[in-house]
N, C-alpha and C. Protein backbone atom coordinates (compact mmCIF):
# COMPACT_ATOMS: atom_id res chain seq x y z
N UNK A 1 1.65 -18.01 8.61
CA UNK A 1 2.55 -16.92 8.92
C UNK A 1 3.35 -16.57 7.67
N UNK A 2 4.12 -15.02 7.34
CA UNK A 2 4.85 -15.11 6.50
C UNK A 2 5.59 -15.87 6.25
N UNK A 3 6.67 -15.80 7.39
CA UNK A 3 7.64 -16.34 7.02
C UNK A 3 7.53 -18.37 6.72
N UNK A 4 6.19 -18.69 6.55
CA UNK A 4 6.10 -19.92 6.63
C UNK A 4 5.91 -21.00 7.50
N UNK A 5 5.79 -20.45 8.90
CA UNK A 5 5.48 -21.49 9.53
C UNK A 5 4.29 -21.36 10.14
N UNK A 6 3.95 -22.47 10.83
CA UNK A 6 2.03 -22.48 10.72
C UNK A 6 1.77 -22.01 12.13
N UNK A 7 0.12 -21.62 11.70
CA UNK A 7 -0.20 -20.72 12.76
C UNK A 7 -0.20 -21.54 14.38
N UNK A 8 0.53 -21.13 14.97
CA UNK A 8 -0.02 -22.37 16.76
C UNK A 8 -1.12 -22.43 17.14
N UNK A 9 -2.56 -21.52 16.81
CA UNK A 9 -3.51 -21.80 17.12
C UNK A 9 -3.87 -23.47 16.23
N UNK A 10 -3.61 -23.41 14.85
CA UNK A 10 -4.04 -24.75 13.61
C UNK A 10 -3.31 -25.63 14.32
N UNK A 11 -1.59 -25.48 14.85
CA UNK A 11 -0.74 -26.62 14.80
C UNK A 11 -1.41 -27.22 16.67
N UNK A 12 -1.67 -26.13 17.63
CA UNK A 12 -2.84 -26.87 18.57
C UNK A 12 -3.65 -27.76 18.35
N UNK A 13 -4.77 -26.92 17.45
CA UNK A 13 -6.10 -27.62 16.90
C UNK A 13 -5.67 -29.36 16.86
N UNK A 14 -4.45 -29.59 15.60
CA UNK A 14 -4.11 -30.47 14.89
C UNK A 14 -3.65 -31.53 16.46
N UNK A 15 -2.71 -30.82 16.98
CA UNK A 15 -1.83 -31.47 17.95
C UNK A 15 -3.13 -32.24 19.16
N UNK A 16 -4.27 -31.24 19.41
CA UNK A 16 -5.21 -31.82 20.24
C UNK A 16 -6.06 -32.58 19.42
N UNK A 17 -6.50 -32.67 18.25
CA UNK A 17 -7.07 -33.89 17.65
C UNK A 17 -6.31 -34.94 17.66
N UNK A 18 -4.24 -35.05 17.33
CA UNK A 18 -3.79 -36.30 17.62
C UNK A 18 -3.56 -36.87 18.87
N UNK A 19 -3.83 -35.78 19.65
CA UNK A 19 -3.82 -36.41 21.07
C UNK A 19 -5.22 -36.99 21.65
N UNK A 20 -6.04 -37.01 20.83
CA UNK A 20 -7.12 -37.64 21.23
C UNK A 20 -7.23 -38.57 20.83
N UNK A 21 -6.69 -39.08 19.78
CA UNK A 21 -6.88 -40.37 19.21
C UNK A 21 -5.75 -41.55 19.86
N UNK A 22 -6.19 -43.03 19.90
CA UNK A 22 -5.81 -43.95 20.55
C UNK A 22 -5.15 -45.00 19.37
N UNK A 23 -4.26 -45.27 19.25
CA UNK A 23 -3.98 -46.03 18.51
C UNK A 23 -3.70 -45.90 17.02
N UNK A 24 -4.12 -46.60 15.94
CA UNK A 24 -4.00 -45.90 14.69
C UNK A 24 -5.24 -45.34 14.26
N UNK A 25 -4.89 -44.33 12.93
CA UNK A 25 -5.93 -43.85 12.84
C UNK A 25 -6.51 -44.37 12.13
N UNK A 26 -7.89 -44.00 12.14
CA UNK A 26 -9.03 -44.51 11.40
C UNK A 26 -9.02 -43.48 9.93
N UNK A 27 -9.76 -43.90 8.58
CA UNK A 27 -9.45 -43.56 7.74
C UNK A 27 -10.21 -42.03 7.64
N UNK A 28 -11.27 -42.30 8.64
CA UNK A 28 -12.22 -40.40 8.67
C UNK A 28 -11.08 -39.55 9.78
N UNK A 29 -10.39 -40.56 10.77
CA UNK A 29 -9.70 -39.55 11.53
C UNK A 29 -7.94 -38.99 10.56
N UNK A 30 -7.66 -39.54 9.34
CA UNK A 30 -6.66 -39.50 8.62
C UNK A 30 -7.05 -38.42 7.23
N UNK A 31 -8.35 -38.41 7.11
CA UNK A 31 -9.05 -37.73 6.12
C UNK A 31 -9.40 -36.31 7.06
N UNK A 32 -9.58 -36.54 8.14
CA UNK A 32 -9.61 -35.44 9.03
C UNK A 32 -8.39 -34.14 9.30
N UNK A 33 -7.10 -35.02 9.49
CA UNK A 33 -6.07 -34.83 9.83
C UNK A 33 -5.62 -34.22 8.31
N UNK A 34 -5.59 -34.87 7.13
CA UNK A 34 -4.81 -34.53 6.21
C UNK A 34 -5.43 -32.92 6.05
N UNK A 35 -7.19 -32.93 5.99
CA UNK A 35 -7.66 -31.45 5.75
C UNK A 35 -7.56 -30.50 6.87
N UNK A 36 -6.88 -30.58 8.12
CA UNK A 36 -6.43 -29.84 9.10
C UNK A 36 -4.94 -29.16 8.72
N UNK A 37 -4.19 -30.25 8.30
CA UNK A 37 -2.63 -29.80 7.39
C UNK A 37 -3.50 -28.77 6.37
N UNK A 38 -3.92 -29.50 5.20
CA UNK A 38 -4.44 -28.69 3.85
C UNK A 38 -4.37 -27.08 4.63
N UNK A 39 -5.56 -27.12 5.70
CA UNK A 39 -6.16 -25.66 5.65
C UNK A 39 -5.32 -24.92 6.65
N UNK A 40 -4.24 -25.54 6.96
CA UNK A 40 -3.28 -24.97 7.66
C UNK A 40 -2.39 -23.74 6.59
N UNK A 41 -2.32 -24.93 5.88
CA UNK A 41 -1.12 -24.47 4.48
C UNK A 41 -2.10 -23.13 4.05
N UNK A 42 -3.35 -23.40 3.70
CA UNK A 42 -4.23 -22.04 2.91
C UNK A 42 -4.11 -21.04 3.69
N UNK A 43 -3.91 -21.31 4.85
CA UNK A 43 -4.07 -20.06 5.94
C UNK A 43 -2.68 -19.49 6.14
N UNK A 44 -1.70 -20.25 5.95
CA UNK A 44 -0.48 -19.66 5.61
C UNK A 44 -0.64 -18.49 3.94
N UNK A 45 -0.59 -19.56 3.20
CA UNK A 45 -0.44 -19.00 1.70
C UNK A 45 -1.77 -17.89 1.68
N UNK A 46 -2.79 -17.82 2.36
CA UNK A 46 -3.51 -16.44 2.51
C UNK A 46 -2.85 -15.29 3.09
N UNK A 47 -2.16 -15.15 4.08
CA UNK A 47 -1.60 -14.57 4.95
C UNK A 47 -0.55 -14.01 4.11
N UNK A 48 0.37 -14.75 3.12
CA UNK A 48 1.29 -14.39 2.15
C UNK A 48 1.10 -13.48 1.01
N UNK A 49 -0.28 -14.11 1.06
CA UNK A 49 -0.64 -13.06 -0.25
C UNK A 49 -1.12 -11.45 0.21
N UNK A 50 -1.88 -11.79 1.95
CA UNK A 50 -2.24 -10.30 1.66
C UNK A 50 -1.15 -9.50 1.96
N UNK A 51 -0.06 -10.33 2.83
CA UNK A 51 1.43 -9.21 3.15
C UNK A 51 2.12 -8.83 1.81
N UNK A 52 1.69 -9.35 0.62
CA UNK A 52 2.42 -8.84 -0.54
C UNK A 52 1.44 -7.61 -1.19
N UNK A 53 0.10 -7.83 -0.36
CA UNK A 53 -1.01 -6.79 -1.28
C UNK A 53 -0.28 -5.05 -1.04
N UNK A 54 0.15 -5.50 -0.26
CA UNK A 54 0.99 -4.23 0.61
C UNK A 54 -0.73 -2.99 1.10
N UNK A 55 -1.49 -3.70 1.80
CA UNK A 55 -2.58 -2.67 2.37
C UNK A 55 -2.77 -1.29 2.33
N UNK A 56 -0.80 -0.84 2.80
CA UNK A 56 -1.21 0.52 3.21
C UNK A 56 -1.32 1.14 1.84
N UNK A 57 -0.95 0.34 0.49
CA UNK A 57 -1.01 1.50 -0.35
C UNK A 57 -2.52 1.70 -1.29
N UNK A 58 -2.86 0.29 -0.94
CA UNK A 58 -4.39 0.54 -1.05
C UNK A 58 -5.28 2.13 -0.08
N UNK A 59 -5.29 1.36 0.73
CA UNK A 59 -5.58 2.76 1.65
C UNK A 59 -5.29 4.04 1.32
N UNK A 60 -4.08 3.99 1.58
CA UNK A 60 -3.17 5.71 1.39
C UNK A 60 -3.15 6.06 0.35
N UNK A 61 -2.79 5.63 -0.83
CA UNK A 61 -2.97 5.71 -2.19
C UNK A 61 -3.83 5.78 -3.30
N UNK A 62 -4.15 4.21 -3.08
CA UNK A 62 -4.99 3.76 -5.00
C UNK A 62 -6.61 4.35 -4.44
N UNK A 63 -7.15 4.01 -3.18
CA UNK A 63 -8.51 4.45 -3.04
C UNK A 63 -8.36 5.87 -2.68
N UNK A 64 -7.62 6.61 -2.14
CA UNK A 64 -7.79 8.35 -2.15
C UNK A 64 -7.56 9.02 -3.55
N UNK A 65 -6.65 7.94 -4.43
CA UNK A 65 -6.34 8.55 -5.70
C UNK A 65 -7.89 8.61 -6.73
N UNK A 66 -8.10 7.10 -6.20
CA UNK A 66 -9.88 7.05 -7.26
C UNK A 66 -10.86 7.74 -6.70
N UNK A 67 -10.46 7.93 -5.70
CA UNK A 67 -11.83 8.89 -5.24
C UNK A 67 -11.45 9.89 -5.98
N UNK A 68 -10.33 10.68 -6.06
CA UNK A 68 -10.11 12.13 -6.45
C UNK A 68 -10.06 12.12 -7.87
N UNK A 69 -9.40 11.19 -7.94
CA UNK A 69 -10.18 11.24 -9.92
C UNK A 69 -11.46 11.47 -10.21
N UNK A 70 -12.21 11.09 -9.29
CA UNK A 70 -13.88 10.62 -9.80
C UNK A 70 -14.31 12.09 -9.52
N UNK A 71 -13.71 12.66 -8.19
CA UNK A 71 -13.83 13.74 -7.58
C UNK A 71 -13.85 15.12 -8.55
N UNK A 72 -12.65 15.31 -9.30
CA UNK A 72 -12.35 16.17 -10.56
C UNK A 72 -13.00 15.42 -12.08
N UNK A 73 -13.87 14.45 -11.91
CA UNK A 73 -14.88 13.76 -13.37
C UNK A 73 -15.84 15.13 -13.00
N UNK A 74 -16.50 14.49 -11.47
CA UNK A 74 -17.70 15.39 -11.49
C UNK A 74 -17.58 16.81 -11.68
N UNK A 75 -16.60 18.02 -11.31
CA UNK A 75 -16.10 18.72 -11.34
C UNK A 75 -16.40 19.15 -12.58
N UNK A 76 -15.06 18.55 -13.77
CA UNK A 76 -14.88 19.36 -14.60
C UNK A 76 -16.01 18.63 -15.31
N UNK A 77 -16.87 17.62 -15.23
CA UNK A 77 -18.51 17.77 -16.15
C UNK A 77 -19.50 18.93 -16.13
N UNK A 78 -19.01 18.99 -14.26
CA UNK A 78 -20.23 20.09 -13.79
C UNK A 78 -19.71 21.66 -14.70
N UNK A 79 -18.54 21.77 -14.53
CA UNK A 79 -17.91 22.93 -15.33
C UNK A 79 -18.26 23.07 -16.70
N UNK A 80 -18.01 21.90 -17.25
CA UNK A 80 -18.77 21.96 -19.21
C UNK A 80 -19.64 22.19 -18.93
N UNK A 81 -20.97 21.26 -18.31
CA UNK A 81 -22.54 21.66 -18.24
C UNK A 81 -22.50 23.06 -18.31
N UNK A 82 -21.94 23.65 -16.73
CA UNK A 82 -22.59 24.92 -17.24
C UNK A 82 -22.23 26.13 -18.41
N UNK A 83 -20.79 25.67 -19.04
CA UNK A 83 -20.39 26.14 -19.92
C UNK A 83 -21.55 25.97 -21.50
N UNK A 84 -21.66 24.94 -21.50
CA UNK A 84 -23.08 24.52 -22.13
C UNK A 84 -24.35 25.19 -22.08
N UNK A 85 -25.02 25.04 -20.67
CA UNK A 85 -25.98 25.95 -20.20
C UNK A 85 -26.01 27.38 -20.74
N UNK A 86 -24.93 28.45 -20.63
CA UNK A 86 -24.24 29.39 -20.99
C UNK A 86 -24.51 29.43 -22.18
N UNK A 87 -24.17 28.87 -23.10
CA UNK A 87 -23.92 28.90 -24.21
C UNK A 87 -25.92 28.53 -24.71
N UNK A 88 -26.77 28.29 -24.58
CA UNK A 88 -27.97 28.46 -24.80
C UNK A 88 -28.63 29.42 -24.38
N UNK A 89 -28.29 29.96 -23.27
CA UNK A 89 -28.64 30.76 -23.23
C UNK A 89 -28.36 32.39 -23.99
N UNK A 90 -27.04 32.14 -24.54
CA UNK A 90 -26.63 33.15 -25.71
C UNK A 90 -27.42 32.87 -26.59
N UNK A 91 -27.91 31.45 -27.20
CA UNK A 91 -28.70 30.83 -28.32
C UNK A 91 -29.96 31.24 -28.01
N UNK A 92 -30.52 31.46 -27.03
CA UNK A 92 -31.75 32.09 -26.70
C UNK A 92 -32.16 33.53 -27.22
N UNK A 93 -31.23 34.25 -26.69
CA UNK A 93 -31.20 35.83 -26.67
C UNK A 93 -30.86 36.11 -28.41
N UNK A 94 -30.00 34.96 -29.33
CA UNK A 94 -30.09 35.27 -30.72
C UNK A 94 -31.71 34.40 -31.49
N UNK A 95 -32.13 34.15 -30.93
CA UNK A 95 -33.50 33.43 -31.24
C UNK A 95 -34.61 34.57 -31.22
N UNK A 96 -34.34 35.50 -30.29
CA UNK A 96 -34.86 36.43 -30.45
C UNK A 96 -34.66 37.21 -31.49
N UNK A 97 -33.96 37.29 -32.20
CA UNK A 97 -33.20 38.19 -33.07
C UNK A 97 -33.31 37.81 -34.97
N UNK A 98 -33.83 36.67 -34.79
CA UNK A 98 -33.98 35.85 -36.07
C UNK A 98 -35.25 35.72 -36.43
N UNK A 99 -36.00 35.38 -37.73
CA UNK A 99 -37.04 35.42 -38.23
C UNK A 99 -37.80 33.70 -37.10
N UNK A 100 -39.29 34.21 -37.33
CA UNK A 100 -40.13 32.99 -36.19
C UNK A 100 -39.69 31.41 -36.97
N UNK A 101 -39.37 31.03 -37.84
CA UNK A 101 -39.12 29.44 -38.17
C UNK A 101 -37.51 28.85 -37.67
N UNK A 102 -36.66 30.17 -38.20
CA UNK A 102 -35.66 29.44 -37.35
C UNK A 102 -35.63 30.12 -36.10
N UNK A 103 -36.58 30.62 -35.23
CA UNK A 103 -36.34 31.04 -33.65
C UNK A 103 -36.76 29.53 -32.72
N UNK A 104 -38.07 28.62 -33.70
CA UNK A 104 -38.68 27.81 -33.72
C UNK A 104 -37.24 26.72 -33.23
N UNK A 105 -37.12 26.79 -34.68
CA UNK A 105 -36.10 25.30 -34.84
C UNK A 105 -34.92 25.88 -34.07
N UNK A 106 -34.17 27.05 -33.70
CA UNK A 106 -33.35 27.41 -32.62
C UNK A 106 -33.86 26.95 -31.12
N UNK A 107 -35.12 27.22 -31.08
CA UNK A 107 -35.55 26.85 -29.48
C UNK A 107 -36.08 25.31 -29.54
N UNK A 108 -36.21 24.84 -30.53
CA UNK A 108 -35.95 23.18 -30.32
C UNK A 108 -34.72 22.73 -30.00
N UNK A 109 -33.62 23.01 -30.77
CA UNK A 109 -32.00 22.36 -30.46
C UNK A 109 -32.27 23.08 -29.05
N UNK A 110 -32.81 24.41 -28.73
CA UNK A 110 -31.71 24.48 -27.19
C UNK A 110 -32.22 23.61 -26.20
N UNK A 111 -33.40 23.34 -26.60
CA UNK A 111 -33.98 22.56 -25.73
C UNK A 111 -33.61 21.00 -25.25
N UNK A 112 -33.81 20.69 -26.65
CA UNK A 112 -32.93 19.35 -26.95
C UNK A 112 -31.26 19.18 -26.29
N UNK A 113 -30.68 20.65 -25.89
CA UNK A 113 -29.21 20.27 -25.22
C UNK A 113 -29.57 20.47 -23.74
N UNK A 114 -30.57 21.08 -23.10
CA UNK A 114 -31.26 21.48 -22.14
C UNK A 114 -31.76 20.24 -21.46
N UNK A 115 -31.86 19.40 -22.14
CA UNK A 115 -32.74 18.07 -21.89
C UNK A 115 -31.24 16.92 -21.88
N UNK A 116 -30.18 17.10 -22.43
CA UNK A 116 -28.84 16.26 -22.46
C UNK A 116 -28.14 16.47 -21.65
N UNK A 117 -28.59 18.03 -21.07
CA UNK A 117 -27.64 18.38 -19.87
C UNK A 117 -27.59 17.45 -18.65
N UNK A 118 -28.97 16.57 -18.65
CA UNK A 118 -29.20 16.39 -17.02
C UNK A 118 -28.56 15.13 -17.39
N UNK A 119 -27.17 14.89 -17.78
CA UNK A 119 -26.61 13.63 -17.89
C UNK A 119 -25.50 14.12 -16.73
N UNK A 120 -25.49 15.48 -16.62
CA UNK A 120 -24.42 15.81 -15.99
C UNK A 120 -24.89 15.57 -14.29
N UNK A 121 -26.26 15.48 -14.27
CA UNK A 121 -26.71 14.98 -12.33
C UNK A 121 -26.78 13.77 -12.39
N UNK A 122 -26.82 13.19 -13.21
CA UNK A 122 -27.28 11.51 -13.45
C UNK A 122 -25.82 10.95 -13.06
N UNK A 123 -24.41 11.32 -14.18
CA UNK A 123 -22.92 10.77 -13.82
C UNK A 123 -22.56 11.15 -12.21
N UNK A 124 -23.27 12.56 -12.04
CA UNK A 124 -23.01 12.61 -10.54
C UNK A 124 -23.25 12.07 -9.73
N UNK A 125 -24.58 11.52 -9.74
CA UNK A 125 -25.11 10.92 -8.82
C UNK A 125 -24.08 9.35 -8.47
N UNK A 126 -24.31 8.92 -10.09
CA UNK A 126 -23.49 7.28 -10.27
C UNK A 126 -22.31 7.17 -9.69
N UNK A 127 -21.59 8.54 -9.96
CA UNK A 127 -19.93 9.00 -9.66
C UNK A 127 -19.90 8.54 -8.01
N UNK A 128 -20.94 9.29 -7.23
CA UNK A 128 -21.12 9.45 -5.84
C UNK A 128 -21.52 8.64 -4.92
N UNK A 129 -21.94 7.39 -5.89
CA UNK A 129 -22.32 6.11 -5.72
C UNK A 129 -21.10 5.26 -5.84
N UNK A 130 -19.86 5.27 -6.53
CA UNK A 130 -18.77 4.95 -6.97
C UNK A 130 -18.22 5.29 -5.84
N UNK A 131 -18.07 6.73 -5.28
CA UNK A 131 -16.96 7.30 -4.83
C UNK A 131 -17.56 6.46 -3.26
N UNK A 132 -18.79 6.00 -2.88
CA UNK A 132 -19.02 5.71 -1.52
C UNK A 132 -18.81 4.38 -1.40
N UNK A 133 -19.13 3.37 -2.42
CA UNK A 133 -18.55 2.00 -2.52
C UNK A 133 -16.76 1.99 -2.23
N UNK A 134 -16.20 3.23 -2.76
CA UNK A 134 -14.80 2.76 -2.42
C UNK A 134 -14.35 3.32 -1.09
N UNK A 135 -14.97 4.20 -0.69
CA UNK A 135 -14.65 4.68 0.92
C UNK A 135 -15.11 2.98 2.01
N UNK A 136 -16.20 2.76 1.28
CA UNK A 136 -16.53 1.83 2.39
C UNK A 136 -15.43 0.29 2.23
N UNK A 137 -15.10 0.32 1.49
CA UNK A 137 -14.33 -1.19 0.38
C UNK A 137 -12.84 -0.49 1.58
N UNK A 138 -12.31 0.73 1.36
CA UNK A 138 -10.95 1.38 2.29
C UNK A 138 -11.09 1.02 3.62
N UNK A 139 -12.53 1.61 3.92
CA UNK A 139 -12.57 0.95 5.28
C UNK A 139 -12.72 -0.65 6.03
N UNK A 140 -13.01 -1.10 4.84
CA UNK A 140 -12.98 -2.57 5.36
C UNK A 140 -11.46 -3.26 5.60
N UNK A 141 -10.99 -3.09 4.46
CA UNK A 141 -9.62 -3.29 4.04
C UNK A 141 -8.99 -2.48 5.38
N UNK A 142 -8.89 -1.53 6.08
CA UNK A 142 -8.41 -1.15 6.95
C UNK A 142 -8.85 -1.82 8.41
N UNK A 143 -10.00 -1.90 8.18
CA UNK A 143 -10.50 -2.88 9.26
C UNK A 143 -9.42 -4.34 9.46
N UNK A 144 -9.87 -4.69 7.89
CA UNK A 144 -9.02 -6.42 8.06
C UNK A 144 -7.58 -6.15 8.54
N UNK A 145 -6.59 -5.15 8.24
CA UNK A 145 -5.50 -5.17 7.92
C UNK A 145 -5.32 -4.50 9.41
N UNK A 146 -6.14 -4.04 10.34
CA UNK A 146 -5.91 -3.60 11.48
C UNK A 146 -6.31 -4.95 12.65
N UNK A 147 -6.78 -5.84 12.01
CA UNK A 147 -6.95 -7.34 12.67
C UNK A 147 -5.45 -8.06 12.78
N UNK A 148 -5.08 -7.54 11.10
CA UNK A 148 -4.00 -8.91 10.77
C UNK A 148 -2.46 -7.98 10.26
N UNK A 149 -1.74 -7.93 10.94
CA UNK A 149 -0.70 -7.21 10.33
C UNK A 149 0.48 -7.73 10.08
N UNK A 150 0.49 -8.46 8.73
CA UNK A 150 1.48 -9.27 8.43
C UNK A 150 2.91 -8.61 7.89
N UNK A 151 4.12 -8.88 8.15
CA UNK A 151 5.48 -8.28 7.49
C UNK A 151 4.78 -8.27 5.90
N UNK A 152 4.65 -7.67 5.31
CA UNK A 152 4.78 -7.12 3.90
C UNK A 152 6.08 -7.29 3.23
N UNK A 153 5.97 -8.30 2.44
CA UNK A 153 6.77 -9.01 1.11
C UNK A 153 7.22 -7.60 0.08
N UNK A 154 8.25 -7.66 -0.04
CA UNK A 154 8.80 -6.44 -0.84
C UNK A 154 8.73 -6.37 -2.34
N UNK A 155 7.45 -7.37 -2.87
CA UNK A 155 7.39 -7.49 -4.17
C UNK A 155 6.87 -6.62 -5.22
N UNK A 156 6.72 -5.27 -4.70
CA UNK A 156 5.92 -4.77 -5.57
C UNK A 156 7.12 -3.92 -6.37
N UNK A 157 6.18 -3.60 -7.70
CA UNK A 157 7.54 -2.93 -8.38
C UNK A 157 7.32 -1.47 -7.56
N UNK A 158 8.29 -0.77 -7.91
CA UNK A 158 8.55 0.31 -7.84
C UNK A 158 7.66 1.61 -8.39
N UNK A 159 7.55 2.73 -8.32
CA UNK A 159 6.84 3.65 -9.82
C UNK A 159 8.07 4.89 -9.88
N UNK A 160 9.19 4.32 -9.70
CA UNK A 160 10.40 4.91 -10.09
C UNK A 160 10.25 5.08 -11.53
N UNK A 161 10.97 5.60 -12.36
CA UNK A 161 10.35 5.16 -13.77
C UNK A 161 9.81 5.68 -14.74
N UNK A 162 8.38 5.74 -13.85
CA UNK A 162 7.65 5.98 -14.77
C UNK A 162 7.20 6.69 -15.63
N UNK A 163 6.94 6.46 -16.73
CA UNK A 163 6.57 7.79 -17.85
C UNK A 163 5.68 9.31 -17.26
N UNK A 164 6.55 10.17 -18.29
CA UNK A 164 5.63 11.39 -17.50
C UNK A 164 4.64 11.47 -18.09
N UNK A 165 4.32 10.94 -19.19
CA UNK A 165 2.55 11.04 -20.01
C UNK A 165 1.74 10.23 -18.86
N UNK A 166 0.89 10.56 -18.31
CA UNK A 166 -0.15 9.97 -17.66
C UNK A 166 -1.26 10.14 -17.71
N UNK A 167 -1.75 10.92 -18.64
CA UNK A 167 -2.74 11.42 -18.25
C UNK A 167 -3.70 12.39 -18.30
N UNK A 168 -4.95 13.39 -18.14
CA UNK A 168 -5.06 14.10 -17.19
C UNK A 168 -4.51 13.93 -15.75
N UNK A 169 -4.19 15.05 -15.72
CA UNK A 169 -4.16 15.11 -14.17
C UNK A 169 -4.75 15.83 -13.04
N UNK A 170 -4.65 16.14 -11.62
CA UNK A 170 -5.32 16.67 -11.02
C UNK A 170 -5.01 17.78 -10.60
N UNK A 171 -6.13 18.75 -10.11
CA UNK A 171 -5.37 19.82 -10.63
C UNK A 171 -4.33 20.43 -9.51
N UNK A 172 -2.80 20.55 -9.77
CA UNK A 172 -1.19 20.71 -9.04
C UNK A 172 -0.93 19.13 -9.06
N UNK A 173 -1.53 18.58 -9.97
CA UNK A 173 -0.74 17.09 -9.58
C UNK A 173 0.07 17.03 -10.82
N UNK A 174 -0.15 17.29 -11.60
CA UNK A 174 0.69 17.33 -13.28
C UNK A 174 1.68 17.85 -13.51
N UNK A 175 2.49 17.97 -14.47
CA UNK A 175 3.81 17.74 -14.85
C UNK A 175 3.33 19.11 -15.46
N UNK A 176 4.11 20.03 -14.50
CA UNK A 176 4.32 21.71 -15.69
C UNK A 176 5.06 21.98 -16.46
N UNK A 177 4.84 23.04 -17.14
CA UNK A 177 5.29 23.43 -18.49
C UNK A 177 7.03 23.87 -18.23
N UNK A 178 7.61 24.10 -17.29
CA UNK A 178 8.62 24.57 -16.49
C UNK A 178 9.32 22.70 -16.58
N UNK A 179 8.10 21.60 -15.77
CA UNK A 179 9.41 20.47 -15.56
C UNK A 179 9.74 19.83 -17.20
N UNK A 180 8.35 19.95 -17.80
CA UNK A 180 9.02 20.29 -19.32
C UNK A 180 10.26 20.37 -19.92
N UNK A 181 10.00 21.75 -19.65
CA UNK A 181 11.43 22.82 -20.30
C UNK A 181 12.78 22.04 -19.82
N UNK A 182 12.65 21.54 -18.49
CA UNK A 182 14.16 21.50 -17.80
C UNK A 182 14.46 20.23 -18.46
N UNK A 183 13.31 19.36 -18.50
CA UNK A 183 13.89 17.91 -19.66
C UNK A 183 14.18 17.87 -20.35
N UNK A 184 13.64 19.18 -21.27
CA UNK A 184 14.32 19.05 -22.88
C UNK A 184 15.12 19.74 -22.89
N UNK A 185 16.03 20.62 -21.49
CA UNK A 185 17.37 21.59 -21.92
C UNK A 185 18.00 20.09 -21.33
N UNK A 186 18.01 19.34 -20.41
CA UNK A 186 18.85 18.01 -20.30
C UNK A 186 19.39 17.34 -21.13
N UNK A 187 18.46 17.91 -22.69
CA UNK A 187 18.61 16.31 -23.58
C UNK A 187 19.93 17.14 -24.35
């Protein structure tokens, strides 16, 4: 339990193994007994640790936040690609326009970026593979934490604080050019 004292299902367990025994104990029923305490204590000090993990902010937070990061990776890759794409295809239409050796060696490079592009379905794919490992990892974690709902230990720091450089950010999640301004008329 949080607050330290042991679970009554273990301190049963324990209490009906010493009530079964007659007399003193024997050294397997004392070796028995001591690892019934032991795994009492782990099952406490487990219980402690996950009420300090603080669950909900796993959940609510750090895994909706990584998804949406990963979410705006694929995004603004898919956005360069085709900015890329675009841009060969201008290289195309001047290939036409140039003598046949460099239209040659022009339609090799475009090809050659044509052929680099498909890194941009490949991260997607991996990204989407990422982004479903952590939906399912949220849901477990919500699962366990909907089994076991321990008082939550108030240890975590704060993100009071914290620096406004972070980053990219997402897009309306960032620090505008306006909260800017108002910091540096403060100073």
């Amino acid at each position: 339990m949080p607050d330290g004292t042991p679970d009554p299902r273990i301190e049963a367990a324990v209490r009906a193994v010493l009530g079964s025994m007659a007399g003193d104990l024997t050294a397997t029923e004392a070796a028995l007994l001591a690892e019934l305490e032991a795994l009492g204590r782990t099952v406490v000090r487990a219980k402690e640790e996950v009420a300090r993990l603080k669950v909900e902010d796993i959940t609510d937070s750090h895994i909706p936040s990584a998804t949406d990061e990963l979410d705006a990776i694929v995004d603004h890759t898919a956005q360069a690609t085709n900015e890329i794409l675009d841009c060969c295809e201008v290289l195309e239409k001047v290939a036409g326009d140039v003598g046949a050796a460099q239209a040659a060696a022009l339609q090799g490079v475009i090809t050659r970026i044509y052929e680099a592009c498909s890194f941009q379905d490949i991260t997607g794919q991996r990204i989407g593979k990422v982004v479903a490992a952590l939906k399912a990892i949220e849901q477990r974690v919500a699962a366990v934490s909907g089994r076991y709902h321990p008082a939550a230990a108030d240890d975590a720091p704060t993100t009071e604080g914290r620096a406004l450089a972070n980053g990219p950010q997402l897009p309306g999640a960032g620090v505008s050019q306006a909260d800017i301004d108002r910091l540096l008329a403060d100073l």
